[in-house]
C-alpha atoms as a PDB file:
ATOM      1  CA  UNK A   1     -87.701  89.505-110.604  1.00  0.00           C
ATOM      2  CA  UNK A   2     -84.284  88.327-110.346  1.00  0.00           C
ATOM      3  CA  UNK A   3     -82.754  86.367-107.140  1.00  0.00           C
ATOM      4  CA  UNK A   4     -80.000  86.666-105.230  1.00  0.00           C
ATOM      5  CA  UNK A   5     -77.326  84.527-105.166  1.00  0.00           C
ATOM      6  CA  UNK A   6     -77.669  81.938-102.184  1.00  0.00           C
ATOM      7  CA  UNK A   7     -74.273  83.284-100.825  1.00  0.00           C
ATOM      8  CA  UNK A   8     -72.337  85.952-101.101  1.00  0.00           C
ATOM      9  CA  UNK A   9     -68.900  86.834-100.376  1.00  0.00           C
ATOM     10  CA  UNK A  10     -67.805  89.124 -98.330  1.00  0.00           C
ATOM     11  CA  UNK A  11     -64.889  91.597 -96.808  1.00  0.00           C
ATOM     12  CA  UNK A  12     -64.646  94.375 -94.067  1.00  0.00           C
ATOM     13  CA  UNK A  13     -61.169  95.294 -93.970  1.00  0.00           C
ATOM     14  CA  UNK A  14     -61.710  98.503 -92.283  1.00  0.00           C
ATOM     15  CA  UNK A  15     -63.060  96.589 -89.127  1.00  0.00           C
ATOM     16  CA  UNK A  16     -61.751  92.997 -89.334  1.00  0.00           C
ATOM     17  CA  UNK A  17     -58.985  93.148 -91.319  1.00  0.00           C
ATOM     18  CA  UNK A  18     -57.994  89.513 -92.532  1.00  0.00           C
ATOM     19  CA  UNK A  19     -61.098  88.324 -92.652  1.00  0.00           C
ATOM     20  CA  UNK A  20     -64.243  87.324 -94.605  1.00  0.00           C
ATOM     21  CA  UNK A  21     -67.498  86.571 -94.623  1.00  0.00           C
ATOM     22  CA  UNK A  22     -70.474  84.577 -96.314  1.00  0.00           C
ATOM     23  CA  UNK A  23     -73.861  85.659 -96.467  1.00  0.00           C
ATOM     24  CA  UNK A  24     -76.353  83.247 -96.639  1.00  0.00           C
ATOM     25  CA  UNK A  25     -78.800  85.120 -98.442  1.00  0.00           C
ATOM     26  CA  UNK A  26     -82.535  82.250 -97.927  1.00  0.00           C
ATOM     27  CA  UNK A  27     -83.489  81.613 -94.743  1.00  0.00           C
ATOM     28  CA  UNK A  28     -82.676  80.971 -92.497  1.00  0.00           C
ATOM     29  CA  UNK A  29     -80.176  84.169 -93.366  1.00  0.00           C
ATOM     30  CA  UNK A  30     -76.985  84.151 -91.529  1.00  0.00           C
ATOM     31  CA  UNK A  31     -73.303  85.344 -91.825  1.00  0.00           C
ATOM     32  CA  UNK A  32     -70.638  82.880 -91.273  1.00  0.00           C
ATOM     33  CA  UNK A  33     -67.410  84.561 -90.353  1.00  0.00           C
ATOM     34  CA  UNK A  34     -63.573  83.012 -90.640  1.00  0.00           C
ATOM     35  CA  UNK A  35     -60.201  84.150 -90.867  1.00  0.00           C
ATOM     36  CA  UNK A  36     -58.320  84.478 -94.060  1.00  0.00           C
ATOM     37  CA  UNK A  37     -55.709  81.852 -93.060  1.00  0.00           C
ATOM     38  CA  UNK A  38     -57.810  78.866 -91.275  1.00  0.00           C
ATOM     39  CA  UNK A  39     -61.172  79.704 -92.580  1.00  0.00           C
ATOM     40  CA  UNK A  40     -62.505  76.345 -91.639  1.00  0.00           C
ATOM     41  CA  UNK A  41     -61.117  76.086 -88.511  1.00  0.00           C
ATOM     42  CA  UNK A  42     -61.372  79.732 -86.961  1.00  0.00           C
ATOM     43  CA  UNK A  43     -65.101  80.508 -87.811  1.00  0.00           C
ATOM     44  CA  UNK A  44     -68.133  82.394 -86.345  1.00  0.00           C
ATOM     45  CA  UNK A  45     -71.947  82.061 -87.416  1.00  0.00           C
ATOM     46  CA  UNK A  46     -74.407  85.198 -87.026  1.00  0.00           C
ATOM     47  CA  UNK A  47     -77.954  84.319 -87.156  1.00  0.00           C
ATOM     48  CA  UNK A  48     -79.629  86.974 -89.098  1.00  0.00           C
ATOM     49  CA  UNK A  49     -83.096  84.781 -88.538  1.00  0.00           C
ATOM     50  CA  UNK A  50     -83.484  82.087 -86.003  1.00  0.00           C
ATOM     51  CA  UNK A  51     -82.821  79.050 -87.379  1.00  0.00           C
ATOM     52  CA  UNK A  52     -85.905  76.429 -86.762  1.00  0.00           C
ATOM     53  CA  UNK A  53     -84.106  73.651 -88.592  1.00  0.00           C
ATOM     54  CA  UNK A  54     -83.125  69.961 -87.075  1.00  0.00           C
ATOM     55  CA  UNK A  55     -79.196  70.608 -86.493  1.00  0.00           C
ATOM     56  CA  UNK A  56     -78.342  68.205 -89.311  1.00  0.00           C
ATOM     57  CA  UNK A  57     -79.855  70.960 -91.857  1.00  0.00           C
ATOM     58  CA  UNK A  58     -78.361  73.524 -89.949  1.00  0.00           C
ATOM     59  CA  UNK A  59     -74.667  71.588 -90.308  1.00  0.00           C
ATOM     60  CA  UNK A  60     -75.606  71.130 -93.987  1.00  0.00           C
ATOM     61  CA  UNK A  61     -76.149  74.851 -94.450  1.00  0.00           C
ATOM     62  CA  UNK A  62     -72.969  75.519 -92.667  1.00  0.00           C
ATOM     63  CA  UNK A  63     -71.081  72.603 -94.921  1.00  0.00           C
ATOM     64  CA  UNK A  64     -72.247  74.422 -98.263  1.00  0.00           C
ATOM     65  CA  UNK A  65     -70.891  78.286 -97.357  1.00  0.00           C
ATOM     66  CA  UNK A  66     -67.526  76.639 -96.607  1.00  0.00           C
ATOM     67  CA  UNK A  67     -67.849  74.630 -99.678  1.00  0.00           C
ATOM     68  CA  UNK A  68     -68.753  77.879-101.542  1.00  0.00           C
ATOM     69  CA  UNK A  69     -65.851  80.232-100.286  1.00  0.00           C
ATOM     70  CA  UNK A  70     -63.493  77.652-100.699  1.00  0.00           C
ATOM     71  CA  UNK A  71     -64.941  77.426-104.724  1.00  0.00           C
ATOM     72  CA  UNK A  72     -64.603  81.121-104.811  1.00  0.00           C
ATOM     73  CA  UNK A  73     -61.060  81.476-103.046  1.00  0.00           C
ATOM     74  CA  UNK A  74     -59.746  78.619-105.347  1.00  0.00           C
ATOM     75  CA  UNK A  75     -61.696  80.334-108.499  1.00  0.00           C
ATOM     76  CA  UNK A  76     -60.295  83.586-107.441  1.00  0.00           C
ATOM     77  CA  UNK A  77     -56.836  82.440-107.356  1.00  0.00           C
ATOM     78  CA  UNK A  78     -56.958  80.355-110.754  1.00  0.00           C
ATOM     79  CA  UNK A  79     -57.875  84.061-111.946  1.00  0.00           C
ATOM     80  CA  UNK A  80     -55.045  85.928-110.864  1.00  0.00           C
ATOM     81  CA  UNK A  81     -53.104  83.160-112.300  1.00  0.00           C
ATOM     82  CA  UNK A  82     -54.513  83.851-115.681  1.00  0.00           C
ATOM     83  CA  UNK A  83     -53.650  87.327-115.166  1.00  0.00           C
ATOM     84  CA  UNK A  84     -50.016  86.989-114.781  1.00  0.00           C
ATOM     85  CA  UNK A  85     -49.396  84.316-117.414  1.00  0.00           C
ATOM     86  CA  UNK A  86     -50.526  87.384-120.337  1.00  0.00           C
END
């Protein structure tokens, strides 16, 4: 059986247009919410399950979806780079 990613990337711009969204996907399963322009800084966690982790994990868990989207955005972008240089 395969496994899901441990986050995923999201957008909803039908509802919340300009911004995204990681999934974290283990549990404690959350999304973690930001805007397009100041992820970091303008940001909102949804607690799919209660977290029953010491706040330091929780903190840690929070560090690595803003370390992922901010892989992805910068991946994403070195893409579309690619694209226009052929």
């Amino acid at each position: 059986m395969k496994k899901l990613p441990k986050f995923l990337l999201a957008t909803n711009s039908q509802q919340r247009l300009g911004y995204l969204y990681v999934v974290h996907t283990e549990t404690p399963r959350f999304i973690l919410e930001g805007s397009e322009d100041d992820f970091e800084n303008d940001r909102q966690i949804y607690w799919i399950d209660k977290p029953e982790l010491p706040q330091i994990e929780i903190d840690t868990l929070i560090a690595e979806a803003e370390y992922f989207i901010d892989d992805e955005l910068d991946c994403e972008d070195s893409m579309s780079d690619d694209d226009e240089e052929e």
